[in-house]
N, C-alpha and C. Protein backbone atom coordinates (compact mmCIF):
# COMPACT_ATOMS: atom_id res chain seq x y z
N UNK A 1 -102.63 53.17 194.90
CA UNK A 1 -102.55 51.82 194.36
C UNK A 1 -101.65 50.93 195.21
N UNK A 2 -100.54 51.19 195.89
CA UNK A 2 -99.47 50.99 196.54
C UNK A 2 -100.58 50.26 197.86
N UNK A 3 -101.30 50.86 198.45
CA UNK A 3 -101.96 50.51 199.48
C UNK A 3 -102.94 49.06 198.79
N UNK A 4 -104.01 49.58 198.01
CA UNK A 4 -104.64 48.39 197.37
C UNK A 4 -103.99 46.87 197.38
N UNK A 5 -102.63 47.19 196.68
CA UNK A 5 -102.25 46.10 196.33
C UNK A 5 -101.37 45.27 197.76
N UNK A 6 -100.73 45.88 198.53
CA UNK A 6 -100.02 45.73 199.74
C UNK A 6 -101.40 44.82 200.37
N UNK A 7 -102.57 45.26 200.46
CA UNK A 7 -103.63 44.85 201.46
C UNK A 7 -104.17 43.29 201.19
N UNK A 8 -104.16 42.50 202.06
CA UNK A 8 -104.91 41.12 202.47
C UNK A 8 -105.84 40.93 201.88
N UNK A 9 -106.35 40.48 200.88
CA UNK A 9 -107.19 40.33 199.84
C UNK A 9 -107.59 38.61 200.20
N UNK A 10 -108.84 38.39 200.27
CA UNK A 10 -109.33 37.03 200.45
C UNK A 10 -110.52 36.81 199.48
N UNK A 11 -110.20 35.49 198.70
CA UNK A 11 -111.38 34.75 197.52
C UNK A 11 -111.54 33.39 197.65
N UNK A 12 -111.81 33.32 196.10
CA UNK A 12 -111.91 31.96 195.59
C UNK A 12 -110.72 31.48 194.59
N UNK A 13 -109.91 30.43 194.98
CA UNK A 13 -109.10 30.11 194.27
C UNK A 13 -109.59 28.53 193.43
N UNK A 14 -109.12 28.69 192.17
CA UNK A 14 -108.92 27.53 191.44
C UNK A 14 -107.58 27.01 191.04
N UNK A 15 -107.42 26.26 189.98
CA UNK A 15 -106.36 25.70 189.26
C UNK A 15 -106.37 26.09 187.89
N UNK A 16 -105.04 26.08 187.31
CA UNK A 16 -105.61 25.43 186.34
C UNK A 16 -103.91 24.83 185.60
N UNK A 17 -104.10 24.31 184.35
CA UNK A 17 -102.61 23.79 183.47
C UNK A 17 -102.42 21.67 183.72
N UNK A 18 -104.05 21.57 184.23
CA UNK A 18 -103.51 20.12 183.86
C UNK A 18 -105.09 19.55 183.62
N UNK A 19 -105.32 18.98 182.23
CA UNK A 19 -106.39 18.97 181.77
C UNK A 19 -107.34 19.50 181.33
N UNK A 20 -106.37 21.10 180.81
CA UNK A 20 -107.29 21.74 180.38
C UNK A 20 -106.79 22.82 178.87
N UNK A 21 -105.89 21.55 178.92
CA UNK A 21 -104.60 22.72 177.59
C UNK A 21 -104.03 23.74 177.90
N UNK A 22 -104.19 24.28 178.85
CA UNK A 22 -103.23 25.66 179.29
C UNK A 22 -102.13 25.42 179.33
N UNK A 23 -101.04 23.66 179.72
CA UNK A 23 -100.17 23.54 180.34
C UNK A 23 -98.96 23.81 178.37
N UNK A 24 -98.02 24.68 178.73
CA UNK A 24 -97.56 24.78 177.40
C UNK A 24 -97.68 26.22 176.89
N UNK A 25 -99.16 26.50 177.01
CA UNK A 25 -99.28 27.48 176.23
C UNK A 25 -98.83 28.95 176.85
N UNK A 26 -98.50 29.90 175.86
CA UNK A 26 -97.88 31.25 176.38
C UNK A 26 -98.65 32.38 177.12
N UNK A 27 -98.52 32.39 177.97
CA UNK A 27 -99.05 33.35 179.58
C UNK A 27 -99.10 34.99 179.20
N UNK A 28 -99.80 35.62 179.90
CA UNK A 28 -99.68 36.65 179.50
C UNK A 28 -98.52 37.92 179.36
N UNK A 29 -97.59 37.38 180.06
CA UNK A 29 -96.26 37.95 179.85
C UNK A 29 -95.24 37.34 179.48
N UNK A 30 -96.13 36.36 178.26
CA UNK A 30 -94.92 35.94 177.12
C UNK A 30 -94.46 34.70 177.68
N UNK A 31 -94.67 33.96 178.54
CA UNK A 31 -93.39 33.14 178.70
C UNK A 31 -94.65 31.53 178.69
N UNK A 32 -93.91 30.44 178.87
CA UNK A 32 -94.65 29.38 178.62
C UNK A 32 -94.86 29.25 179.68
N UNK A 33 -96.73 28.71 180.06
CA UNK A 33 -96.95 28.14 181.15
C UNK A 33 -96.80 26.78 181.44
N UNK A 34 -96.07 26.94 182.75
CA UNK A 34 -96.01 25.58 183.30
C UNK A 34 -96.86 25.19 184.65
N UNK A 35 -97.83 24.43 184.31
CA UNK A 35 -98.44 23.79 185.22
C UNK A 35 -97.44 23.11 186.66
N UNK A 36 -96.11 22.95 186.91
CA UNK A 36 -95.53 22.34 187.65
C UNK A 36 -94.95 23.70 188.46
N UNK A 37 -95.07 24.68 188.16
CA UNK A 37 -94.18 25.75 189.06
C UNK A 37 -94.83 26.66 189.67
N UNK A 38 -95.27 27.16 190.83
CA UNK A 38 -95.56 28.14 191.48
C UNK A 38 -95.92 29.34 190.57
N UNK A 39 -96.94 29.41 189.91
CA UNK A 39 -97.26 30.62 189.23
C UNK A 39 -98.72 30.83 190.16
N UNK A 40 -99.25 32.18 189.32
CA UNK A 40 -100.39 32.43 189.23
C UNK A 40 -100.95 33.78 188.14
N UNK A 41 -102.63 33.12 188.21
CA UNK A 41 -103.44 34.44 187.42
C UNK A 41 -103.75 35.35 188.30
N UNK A 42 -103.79 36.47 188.00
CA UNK A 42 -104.98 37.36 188.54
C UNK A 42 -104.42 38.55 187.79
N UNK A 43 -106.05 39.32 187.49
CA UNK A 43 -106.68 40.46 186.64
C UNK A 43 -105.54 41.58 187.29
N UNK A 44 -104.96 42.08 188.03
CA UNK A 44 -104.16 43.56 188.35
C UNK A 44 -103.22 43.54 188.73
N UNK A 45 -102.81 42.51 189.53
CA UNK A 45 -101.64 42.52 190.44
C UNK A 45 -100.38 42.30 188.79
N UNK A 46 -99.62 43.31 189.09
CA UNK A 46 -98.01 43.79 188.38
C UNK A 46 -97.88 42.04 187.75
N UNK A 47 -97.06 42.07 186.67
CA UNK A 47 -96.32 40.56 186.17
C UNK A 47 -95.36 40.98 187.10
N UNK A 48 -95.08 39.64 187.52
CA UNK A 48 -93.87 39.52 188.36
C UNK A 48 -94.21 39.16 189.89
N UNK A 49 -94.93 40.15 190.58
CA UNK A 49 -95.33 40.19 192.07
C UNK A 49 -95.43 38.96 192.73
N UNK A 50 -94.53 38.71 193.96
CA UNK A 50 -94.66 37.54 194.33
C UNK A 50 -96.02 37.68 195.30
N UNK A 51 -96.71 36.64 195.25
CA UNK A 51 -97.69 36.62 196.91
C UNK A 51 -97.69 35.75 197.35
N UNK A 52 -98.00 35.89 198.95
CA UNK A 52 -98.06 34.66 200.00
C UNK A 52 -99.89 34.65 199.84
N UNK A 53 -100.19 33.13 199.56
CA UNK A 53 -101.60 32.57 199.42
C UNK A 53 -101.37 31.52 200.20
N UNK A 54 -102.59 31.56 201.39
CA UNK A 54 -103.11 31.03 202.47
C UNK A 54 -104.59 30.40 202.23
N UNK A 55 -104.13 29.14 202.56
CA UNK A 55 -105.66 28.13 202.20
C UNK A 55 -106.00 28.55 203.74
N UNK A 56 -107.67 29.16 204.05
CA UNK A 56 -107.87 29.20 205.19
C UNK A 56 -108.55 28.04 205.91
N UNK A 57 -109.02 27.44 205.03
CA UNK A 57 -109.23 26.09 206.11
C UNK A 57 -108.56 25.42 206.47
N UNK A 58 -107.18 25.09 205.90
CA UNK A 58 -105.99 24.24 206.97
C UNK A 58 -104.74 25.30 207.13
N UNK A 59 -104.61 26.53 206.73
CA UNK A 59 -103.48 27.03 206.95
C UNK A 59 -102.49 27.13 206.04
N UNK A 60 -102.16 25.91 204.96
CA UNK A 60 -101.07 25.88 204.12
C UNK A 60 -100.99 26.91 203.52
N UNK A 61 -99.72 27.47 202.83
CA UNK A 61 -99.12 28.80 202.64
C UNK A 61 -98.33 28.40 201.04
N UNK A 62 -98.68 29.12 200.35
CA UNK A 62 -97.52 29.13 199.43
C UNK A 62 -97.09 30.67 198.64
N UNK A 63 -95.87 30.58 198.42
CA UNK A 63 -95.35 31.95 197.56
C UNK A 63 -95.65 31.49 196.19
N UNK A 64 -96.16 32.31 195.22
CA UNK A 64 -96.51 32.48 193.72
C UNK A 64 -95.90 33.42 193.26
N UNK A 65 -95.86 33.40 192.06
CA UNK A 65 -95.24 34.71 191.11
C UNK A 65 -96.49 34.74 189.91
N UNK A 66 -96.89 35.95 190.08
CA UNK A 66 -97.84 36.31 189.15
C UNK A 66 -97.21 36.83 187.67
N UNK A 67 -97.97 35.52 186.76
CA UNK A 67 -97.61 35.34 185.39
C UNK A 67 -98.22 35.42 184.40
N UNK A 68 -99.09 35.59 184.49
CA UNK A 68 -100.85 35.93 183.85
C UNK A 68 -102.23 36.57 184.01
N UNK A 69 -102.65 36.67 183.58
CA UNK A 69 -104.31 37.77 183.64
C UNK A 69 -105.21 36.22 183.86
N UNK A 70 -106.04 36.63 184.76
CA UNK A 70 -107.27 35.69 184.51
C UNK A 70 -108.05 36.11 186.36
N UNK A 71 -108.49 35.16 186.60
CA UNK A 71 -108.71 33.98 186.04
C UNK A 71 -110.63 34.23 185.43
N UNK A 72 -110.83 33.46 184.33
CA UNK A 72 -112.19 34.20 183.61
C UNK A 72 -112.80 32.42 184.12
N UNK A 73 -113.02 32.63 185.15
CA UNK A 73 -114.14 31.88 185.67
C UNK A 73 -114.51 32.79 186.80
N UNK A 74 -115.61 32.38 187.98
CA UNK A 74 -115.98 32.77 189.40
C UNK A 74 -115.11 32.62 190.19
N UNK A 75 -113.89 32.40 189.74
CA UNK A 75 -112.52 32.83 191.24
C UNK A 75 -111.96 34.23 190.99
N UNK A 76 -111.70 34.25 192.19
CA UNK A 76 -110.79 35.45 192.09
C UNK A 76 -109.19 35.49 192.17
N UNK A 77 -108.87 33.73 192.49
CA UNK A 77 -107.13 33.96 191.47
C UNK A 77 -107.02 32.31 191.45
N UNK A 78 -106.24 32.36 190.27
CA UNK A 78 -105.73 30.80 189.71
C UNK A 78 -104.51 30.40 190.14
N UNK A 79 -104.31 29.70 190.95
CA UNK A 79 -102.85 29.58 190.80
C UNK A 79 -102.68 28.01 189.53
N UNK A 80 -101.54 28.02 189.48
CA UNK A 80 -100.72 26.73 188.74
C UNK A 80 -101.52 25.34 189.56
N UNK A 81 -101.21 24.27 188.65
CA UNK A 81 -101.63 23.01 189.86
C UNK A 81 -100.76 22.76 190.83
N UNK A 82 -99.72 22.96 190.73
CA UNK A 82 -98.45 22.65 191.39
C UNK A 82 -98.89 23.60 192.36
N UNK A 83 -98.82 24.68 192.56
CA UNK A 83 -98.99 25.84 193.72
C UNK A 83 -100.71 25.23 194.64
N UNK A 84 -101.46 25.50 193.73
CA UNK A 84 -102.95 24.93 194.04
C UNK A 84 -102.80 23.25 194.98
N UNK A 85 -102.28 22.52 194.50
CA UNK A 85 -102.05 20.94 194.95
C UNK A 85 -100.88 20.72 196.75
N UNK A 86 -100.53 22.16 196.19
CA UNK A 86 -99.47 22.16 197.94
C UNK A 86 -100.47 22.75 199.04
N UNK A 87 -101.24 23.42 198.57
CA UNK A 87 -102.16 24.09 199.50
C UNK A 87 -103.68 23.12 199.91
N UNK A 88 -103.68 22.53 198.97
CA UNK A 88 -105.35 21.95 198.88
C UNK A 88 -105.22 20.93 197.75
N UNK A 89 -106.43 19.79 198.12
CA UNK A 89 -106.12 18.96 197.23
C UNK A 89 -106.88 19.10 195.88
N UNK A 90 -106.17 18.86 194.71
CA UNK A 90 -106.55 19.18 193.35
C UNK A 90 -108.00 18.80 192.91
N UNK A 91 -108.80 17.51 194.15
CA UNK A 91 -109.95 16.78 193.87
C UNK A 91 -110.79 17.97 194.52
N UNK A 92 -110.79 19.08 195.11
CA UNK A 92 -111.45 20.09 195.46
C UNK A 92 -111.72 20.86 194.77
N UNK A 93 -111.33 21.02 193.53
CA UNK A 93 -111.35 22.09 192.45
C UNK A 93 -111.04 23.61 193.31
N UNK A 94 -111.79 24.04 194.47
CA UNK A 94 -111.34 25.05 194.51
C UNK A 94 -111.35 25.48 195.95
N UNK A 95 -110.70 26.64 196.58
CA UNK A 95 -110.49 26.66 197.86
C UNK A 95 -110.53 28.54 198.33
N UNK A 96 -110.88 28.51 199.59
CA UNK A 96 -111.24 29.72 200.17
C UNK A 96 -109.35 30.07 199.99
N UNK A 97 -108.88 31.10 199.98
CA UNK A 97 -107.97 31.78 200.39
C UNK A 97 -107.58 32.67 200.71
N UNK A 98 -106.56 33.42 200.94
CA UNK A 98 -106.19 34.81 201.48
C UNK A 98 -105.19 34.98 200.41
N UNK A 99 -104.56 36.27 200.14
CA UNK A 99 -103.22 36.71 199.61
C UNK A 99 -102.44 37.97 199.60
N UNK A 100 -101.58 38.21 199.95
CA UNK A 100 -100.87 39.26 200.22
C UNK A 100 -99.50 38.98 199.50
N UNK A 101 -99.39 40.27 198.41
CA UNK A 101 -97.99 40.78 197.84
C UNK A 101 -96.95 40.69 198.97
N UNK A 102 -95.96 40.28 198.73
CA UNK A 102 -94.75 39.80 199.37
C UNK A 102 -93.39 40.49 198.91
N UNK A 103 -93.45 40.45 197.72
CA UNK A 103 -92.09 41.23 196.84
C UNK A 103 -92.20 41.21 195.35
């Protein structure tokens, strides 16, 4: 599992926590989501795990802390808008990326 999760994993990223009621409500490890802070969803990766997510069409980079299960649409991870909006613009709904566990 150690290997799985360590490895460069590339999808589809979305958003979500602004216009869609999520922003407020309690995450899957209890705590309130905030649409303004560097979080993210995804289905396996540990609560807590930070990752570096790479928009591959311009490069931008951001660190996340995984705070929730999801994402239950056709992506394969959600970040926050705040995290999503530094990388790519929010009028894209969604963006190619890369991600790799960090700490």
């Amino acid at each position: 599992m150690i290997g799985l999760i360590a490895a460069l994993t590339c999808g589809i990223s979305t958003y979500y926590g602004v216009g869609d009621g999520f922003h407020g409500q309690t995450t899957a490890n209890g705590e309130r989501f905030d649409a303004y802070r560097w979080t993210a969803a995804h289905p396996y990766l540990p609560m807590g795990a930070k990752i570096r997510v790479t928009n591959q069409r311009n490069g931008k980079q951001v660190i996340v802390r995984v705070n929730d299960r999801g994402p239950y649409s056709h992506a394969d991870l959600d970040l926050s808008y705040a995290a999503f909006a530094h990388i790519e613009s929010a009028s894209k709904g969604n963006a190619t990326v890369c991600w790799r566990v960090v700490g």
